[in-house]
C-alpha atoms as a PDB file:
ATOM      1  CA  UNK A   1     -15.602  -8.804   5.964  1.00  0.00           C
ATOM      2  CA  UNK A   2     -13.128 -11.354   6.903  1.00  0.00           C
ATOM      3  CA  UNK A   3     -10.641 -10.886   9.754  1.00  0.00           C
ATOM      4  CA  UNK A   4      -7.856 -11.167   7.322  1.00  0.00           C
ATOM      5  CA  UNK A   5      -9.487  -8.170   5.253  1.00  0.00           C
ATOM      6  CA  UNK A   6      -9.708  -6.433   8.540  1.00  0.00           C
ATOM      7  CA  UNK A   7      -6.464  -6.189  10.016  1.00  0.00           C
ATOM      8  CA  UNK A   8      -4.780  -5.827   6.201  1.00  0.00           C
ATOM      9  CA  UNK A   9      -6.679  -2.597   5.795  1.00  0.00           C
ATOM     10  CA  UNK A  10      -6.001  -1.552   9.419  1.00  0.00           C
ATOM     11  CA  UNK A  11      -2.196  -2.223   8.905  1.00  0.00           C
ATOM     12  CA  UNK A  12      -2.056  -0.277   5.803  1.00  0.00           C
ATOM     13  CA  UNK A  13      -4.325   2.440   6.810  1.00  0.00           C
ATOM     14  CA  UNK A  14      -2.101   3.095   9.459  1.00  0.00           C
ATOM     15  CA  UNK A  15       1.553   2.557   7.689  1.00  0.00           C
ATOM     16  CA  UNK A  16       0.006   5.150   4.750  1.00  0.00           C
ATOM     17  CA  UNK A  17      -1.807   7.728   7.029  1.00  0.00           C
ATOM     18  CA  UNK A  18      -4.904   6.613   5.981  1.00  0.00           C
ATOM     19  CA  UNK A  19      -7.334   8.646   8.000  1.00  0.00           C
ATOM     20  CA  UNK A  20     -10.593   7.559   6.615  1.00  0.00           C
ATOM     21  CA  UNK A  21     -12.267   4.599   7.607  1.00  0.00           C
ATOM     22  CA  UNK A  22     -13.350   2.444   5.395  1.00  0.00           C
ATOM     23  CA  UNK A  23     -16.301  -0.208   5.481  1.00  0.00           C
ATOM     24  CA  UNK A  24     -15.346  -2.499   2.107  1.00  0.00           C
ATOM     25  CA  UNK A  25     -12.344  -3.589   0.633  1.00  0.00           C
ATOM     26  CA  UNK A  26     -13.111  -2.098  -2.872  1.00  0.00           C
ATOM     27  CA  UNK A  27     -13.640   1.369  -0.891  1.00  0.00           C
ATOM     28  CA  UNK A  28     -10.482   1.170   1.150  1.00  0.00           C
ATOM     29  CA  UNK A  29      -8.536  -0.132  -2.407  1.00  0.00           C
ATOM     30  CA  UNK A  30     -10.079   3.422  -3.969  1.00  0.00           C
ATOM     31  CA  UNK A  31      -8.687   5.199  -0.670  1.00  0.00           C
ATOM     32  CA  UNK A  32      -5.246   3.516  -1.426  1.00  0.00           C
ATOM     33  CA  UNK A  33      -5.209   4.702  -4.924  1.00  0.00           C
ATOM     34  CA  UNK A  34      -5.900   7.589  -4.592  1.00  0.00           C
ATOM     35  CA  UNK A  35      -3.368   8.307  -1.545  1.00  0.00           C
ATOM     36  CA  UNK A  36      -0.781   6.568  -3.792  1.00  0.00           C
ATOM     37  CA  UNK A  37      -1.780   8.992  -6.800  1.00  0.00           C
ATOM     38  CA  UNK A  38      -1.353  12.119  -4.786  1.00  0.00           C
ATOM     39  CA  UNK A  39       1.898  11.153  -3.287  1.00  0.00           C
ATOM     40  CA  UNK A  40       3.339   9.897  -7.205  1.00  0.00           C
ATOM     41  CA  UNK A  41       1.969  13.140  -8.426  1.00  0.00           C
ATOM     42  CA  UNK A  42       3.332  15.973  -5.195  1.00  0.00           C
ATOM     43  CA  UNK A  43       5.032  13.534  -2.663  1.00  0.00           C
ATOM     44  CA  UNK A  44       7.199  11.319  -4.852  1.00  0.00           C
ATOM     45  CA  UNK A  45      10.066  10.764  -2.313  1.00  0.00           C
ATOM     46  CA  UNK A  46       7.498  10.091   0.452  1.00  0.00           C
ATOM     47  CA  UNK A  47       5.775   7.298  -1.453  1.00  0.00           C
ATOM     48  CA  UNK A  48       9.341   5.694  -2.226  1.00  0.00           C
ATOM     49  CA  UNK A  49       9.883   5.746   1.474  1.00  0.00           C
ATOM     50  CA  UNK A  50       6.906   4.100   2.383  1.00  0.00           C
ATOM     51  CA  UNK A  51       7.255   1.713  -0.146  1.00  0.00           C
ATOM     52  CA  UNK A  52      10.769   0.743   1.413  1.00  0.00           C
ATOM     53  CA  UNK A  53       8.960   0.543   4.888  1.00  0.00           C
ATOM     54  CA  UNK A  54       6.647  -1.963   3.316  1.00  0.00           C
ATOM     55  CA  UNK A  55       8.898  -4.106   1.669  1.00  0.00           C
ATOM     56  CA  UNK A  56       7.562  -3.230  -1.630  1.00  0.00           C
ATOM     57  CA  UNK A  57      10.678  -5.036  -3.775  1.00  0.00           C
ATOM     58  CA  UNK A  58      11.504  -2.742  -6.761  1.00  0.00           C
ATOM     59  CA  UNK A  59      12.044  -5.488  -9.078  1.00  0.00           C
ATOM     60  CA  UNK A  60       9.136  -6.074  -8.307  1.00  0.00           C
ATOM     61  CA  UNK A  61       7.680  -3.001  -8.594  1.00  0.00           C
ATOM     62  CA  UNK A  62       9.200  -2.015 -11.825  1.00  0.00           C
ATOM     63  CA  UNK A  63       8.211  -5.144 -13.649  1.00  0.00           C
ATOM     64  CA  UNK A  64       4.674  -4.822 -12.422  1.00  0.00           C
ATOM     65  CA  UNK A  65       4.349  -1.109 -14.380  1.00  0.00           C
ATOM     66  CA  UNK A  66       6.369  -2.744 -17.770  1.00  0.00           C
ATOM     67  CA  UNK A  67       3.974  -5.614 -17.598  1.00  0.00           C
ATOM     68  CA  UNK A  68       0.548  -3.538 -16.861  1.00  0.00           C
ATOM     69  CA  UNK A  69       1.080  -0.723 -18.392  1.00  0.00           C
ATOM     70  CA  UNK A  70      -2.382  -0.330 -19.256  1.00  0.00           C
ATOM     71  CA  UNK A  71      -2.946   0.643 -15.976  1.00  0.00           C
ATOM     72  CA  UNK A  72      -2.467   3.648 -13.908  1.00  0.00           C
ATOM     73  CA  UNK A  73       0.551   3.404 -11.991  1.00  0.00           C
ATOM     74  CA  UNK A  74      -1.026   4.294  -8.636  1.00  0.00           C
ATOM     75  CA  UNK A  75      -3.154   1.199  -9.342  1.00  0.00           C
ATOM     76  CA  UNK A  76      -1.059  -0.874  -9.688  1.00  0.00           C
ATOM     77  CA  UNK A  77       1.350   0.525  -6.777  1.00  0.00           C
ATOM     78  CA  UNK A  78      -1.409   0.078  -4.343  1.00  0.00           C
ATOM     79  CA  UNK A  79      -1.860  -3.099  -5.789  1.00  0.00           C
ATOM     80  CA  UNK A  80       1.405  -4.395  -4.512  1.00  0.00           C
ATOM     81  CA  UNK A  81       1.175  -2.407  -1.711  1.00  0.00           C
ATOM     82  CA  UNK A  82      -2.013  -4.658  -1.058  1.00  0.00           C
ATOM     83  CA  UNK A  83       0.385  -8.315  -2.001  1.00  0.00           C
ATOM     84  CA  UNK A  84       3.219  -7.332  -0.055  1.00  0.00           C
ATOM     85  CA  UNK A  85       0.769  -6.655   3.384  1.00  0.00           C
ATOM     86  CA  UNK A  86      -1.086  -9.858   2.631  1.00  0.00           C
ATOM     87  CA  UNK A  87       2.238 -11.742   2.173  1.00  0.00           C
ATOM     88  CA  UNK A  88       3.641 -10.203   5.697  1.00  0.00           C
ATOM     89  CA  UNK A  89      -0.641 -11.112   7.298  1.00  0.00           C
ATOM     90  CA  UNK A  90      -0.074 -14.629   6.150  1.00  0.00           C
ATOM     91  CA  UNK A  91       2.967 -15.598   7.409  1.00  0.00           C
ATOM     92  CA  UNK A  92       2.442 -13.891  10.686  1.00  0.00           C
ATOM     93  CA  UNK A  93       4.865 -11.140  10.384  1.00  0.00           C
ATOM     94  CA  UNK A  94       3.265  -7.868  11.622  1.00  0.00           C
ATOM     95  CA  UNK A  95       6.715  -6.762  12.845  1.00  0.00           C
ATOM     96  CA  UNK A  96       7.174  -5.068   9.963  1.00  0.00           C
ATOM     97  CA  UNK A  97       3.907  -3.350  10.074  1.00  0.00           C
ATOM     98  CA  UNK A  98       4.566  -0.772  13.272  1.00  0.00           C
ATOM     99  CA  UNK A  99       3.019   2.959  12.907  1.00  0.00           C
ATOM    100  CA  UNK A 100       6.152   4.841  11.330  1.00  0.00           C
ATOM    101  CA  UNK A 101       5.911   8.786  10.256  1.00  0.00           C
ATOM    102  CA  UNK A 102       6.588   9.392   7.007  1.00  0.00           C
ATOM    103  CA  UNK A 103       7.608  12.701   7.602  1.00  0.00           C
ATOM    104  CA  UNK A 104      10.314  13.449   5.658  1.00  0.00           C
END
């Protein structure tokens, strides 16, 4: 797995309280999809705060669930979830990628 791949699942493992380690990307992606279904389905107001914390832009957001509707929406979620940590892992901002709690 590359380093890139590493520190992207450790950064979101950590930001969504993740406590399962994961060995693939495909495995951790499941893990995120199924944390993100749980939290849409009992947890709603948590997921919108971490998706705030993450930058997730809901323009973005919402025209990603018109567009692939098809899928389930905690797929595609994580999906951007994924994007948006990527986007912050390339240009070398981790600032924005600190252990909050999401208690709330």
């Amino acid at each position: 797995m590359e380093n890139k791949e590493l520190l992207l699942i450790k950064n979101v493992s950590s930001q969504m309280e993740l406590e399962e380690e994961t060995n693939t990307f495909e495995a951790f992606r499941k893990k995120l999809i199924e944390l993100v279904d749980h939290l849409l389905k009992h947890q709603y107001e948590k997921l919108l705060w971490i998706l705030y914390r993450i930058d997730v832009n809901e323009k973005t957001l919402n025209r990603a669930l018109e567009e692939k509707y098809e899928q389930q929406a905690a797929e595609v979620i994580a999906d951007l979830i994924i994007e948006r940590e990527v986007q912050k892992i390339n240009k070398g901002d981790l600032s924005s990628t600190e252990n909050w709690s999401f208690d709330i």
